[in-house]
Protein backbone atom coordinates (compact mmCIF):
# COMPACT_ATOMS: atom_id res chain seq x y z
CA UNK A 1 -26.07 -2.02 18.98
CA UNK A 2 -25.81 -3.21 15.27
CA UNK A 3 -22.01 -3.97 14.89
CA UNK A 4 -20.40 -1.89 11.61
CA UNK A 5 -16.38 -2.95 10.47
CA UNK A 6 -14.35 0.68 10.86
CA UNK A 7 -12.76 -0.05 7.67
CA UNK A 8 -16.84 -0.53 6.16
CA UNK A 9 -17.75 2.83 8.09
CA UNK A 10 -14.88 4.43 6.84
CA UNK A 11 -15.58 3.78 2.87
CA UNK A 12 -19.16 5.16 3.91
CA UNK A 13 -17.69 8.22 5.32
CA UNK A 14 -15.48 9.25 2.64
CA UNK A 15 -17.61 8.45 -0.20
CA UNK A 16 -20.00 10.25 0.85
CA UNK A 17 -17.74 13.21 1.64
CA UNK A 18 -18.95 12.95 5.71
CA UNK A 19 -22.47 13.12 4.87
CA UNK A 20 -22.70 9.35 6.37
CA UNK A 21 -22.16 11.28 9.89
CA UNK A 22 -25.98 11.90 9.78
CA UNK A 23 -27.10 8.67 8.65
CA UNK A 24 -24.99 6.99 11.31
CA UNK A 25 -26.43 9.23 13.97
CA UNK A 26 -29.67 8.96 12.80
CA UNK A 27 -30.12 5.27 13.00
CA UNK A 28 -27.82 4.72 16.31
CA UNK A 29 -30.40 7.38 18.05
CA UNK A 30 -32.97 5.30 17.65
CA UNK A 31 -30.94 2.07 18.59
CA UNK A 32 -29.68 3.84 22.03
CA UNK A 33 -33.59 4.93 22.45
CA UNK A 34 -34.19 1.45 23.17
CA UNK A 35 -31.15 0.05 24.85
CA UNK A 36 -30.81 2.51 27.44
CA UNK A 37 -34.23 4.39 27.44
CA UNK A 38 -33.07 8.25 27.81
CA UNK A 39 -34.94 10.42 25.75
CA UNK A 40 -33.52 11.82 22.36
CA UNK A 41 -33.84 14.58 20.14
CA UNK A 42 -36.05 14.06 17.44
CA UNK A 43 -34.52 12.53 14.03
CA UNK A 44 -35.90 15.37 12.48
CA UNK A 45 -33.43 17.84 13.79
CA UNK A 46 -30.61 16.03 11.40
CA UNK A 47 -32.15 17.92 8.40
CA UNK A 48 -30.85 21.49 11.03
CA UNK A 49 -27.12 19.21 11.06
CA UNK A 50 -27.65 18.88 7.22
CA UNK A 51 -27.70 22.35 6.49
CA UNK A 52 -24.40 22.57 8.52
CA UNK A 53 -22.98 20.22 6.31
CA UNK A 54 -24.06 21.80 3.31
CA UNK A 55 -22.82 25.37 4.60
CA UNK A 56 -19.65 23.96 5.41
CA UNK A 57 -19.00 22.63 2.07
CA UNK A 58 -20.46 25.57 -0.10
CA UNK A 59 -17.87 28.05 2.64
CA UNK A 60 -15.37 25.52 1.60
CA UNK A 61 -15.65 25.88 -2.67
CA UNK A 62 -16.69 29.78 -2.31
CA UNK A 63 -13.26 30.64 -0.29
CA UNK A 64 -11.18 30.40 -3.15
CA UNK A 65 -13.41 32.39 -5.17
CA UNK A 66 -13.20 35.54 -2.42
CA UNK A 67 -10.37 37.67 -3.57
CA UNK A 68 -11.65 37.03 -7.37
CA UNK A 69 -11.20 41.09 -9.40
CA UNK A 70 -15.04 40.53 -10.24
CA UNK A 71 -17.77 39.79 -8.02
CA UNK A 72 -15.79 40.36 -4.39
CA UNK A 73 -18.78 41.99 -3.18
CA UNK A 74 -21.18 39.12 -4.04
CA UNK A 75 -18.82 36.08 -2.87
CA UNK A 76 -18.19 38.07 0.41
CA UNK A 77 -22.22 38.43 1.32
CA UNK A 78 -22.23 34.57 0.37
CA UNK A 79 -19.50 33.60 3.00
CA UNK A 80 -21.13 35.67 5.46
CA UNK A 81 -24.59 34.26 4.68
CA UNK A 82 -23.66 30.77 5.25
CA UNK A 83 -21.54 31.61 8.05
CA UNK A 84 -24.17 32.88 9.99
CA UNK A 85 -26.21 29.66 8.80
CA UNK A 86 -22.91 27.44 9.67
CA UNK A 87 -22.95 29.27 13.50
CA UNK A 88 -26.42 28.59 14.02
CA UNK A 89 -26.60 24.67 13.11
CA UNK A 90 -23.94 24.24 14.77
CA UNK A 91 -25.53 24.87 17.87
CA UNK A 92 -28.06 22.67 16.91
CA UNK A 93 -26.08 19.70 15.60
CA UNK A 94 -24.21 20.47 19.68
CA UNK A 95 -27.07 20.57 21.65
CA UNK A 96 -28.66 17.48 19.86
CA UNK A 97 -24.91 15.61 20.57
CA UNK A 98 -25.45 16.59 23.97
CA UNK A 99 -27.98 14.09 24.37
CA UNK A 100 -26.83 11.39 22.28
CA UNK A 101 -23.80 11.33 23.90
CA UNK A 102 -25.09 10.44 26.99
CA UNK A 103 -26.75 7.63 25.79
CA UNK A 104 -23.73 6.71 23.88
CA UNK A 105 -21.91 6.49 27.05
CA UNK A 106 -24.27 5.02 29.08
CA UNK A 107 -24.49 2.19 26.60
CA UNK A 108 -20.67 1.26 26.26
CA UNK A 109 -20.63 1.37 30.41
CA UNK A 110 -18.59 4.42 30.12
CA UNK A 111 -16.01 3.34 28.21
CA UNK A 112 -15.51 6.93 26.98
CA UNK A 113 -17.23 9.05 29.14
CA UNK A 114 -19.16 11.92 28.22
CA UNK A 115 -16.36 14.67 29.01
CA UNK A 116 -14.19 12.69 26.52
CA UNK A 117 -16.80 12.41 23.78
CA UNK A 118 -17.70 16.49 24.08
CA UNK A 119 -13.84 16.68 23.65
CA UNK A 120 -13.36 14.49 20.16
CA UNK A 121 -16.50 16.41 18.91
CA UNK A 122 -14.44 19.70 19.84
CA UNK A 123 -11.28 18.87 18.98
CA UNK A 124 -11.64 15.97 16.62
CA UNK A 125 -14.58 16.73 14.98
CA UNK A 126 -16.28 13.06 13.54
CA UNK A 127 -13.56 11.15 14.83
CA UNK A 128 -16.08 10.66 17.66
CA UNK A 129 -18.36 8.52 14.98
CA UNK A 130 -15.32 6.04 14.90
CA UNK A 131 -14.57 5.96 18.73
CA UNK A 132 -18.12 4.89 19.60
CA UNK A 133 -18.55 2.20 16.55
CA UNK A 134 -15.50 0.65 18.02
CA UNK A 135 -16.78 0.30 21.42
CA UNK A 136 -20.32 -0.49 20.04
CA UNK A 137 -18.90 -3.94 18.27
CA UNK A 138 -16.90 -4.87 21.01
CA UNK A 139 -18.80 -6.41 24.13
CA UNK A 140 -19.72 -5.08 27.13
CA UNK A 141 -17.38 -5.48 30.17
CA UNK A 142 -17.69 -4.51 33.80
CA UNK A 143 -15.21 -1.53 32.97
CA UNK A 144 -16.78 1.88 33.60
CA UNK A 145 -13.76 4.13 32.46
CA UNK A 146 -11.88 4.60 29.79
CA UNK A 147 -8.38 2.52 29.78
CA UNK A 148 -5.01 4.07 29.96
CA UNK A 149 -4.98 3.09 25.92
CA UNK A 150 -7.61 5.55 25.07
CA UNK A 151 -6.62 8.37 27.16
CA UNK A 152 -3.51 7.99 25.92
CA UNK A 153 -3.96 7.90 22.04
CA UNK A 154 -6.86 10.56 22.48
CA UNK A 155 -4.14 12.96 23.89
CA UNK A 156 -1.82 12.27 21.05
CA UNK A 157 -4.26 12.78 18.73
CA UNK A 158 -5.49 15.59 19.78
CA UNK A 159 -1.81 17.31 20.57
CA UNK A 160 -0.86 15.93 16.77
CA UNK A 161 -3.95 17.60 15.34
CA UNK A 162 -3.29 20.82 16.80
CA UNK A 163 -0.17 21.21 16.04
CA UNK A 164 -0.79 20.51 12.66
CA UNK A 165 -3.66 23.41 12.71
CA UNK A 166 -1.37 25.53 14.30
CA UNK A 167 1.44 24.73 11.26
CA UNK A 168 -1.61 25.63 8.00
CA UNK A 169 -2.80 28.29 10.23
CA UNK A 170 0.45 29.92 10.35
CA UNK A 171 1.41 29.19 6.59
CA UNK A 172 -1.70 30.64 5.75
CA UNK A 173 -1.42 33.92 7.49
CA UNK A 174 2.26 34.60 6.28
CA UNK A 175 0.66 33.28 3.02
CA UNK A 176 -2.39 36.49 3.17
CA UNK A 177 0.59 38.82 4.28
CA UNK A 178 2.69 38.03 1.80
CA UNK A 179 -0.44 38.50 -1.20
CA UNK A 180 -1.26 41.81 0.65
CA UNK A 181 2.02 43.72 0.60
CA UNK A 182 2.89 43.26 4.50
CA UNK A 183 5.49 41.33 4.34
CA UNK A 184 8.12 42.00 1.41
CA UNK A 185 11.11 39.54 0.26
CA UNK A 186 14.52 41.20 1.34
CA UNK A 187 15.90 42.65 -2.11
CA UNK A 188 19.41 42.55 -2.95
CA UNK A 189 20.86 46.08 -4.60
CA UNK A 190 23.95 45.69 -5.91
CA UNK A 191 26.78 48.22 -5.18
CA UNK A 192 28.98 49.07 -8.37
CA UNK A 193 31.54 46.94 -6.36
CA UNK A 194 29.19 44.55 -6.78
CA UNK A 195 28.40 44.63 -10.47
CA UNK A 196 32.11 44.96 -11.17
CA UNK A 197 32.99 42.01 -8.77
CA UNK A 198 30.26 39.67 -10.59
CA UNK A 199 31.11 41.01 -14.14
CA UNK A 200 34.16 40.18 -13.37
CA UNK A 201 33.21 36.60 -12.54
CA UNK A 202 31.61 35.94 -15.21
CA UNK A 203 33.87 37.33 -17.61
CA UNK A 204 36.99 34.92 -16.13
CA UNK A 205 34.32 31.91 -15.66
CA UNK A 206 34.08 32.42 -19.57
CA UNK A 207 38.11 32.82 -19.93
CA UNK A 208 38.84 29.85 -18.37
CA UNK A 209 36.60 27.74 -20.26
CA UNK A 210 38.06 28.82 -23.53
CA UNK A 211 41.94 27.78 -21.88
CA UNK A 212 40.83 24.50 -21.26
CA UNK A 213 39.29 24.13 -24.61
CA UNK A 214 42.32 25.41 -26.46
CA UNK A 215 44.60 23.27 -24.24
CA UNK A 216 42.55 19.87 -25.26
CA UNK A 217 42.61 20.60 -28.80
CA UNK A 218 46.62 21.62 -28.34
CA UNK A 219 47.97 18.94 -26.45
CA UNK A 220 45.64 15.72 -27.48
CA UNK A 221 48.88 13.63 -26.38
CA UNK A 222 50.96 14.61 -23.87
CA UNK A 223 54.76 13.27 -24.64
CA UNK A 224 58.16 14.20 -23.06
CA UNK A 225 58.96 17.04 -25.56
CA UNK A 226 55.37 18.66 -25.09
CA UNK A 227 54.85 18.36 -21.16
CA UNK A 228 56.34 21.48 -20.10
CA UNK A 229 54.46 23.31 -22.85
CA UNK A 230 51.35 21.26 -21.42
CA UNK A 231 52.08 22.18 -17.42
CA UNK A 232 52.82 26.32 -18.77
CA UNK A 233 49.57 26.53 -21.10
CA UNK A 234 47.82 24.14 -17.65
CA UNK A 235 49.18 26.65 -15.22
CA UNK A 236 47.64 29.57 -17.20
CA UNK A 237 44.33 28.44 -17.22
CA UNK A 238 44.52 27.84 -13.43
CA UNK A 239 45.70 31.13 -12.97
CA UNK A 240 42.09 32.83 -14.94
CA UNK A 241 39.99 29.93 -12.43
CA UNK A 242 41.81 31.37 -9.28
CA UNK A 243 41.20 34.63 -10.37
CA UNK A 244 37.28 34.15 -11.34
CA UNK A 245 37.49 32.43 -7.50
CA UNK A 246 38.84 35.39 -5.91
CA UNK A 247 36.18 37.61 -8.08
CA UNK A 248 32.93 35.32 -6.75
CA UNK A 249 34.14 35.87 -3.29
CA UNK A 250 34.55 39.15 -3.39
CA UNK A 251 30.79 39.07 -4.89
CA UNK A 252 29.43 36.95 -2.16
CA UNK A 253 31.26 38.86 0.49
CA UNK A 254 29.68 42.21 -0.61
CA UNK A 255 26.52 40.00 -0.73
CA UNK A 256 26.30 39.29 2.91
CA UNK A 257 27.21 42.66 4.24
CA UNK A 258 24.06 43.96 2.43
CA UNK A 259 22.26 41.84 3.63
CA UNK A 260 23.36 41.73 7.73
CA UNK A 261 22.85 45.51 7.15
């Protein structure tokens, strides 16, 4: 089996926005034709996987466009068009993986067993691509299961990715609720204790500034003849700040009652 670096098949794979998946499928099937002599599905059933591909992608760009004021109508047929055509390559691009990936496992001595490689495709989707080129440039050994290693990153993986799926799913519904009225953001009325309470507020907040102003410009120096003239005009302003205090509570008070209501 020709030996490819990840990091080489990676590059590949992402510049060519996954379209290398067929490529590297294509040219494997013919090397595992040869190595382990079980027949394949023709090459020419890639151009059914291509279509997928394309589907895929065009579903992908025309989503955003589906709750548009003009054209609904038009972008909705178009999802459901290449849905359908999606569904049905699909079962193509499976039932031609069926085969390959017994070969595939036959020809890394069952390194990762068919079961596992119908699971990556599942769960994983072209991760699988990666799994086998590993195994592919590595050599054969007398080892005909996978090792504890595997198993054990596969499961991660595939626990990790479905959580995540579970977390956009989730965002994304609450997301479409949200947009379409079923789910509306707790509003606050205020009472007219309320408005009074936070008029109030503001009103001191505003007082209090003004003290401390006047009592900078008054007392630049503080000496022993102007202290107790400083501490009165100090004491003042501290009395409009504990009131403005007292006023914001009261606010915040009323606040929460609303809202455990």
């Amino acid at each position: 089996m020709k030996k490819i670096r990840l990091w080489k098949l990676t590059l590949l794979y992402i510049v060519s926005l996954g379209f290398y998946e067929f490529i590297w499928l294509a040219r494997r099937r013919d090397e595992l034709t040869k190595k382990t002599k079980i027949k394949l599905p023709s090459k020419r059933w890639m151009i059914g996987i291509f279509i997928a591909w394309i589907a895929n992608v065009a579903i992908t760009f025309a989503l955003p466009f589906f709750n548009s004021d003009t054209g609904s109508a038009i972008f909705l047929a178009y999802v459901i068009l290449f849905t359908l055509i999606y569904v049905a390559t699909l079962v193509i691009k499976l039932w031609w993986l069926w085969s390959f990936f017994k070969a595939a496992s036959s020809a890394i001595n069952n390194k990762v067993t068919f079961g596992w490689l119908i699971a990556y495709i599942l769960l994983l989707g072209p991760a699988y691509i990666f799994v086998l080129q590993f195994y592919f440039n590595r050599k054969n050994t007398s080892q005909d299961k996978p090792t504890k290693k595997f198993v054990t990153l596969s499961i991660i993986g595939f626990v990790l990715l479905q959580v995540a799926m579970f977390i956009i799913a989730l965002t994304s519904m609450l997301s479409m609720m949200k947009d379409a009225g079923l789910i509306q953001p707790r509003v606050s009325h205020d009472t007219p204790e309320m408005v009074n309470a936070l008029k109030k507020s503001s009103t001191l907040d505003k007082k209090y500034t003004a003290c401390i102003n006047k009592l900078n410009i008054d007392f630049v120096e503080v000496t022993n003849e102007t202290e107790a003239a400083y501490s009165t005009a100090y004491d003042n302003c501290e009395t409009i700040r504990l009131e403005q205090n007292q006023a914001a509570d009261l606010y915040n008070k009323l606040l929460n009652i609303q809202r455990s209501e």
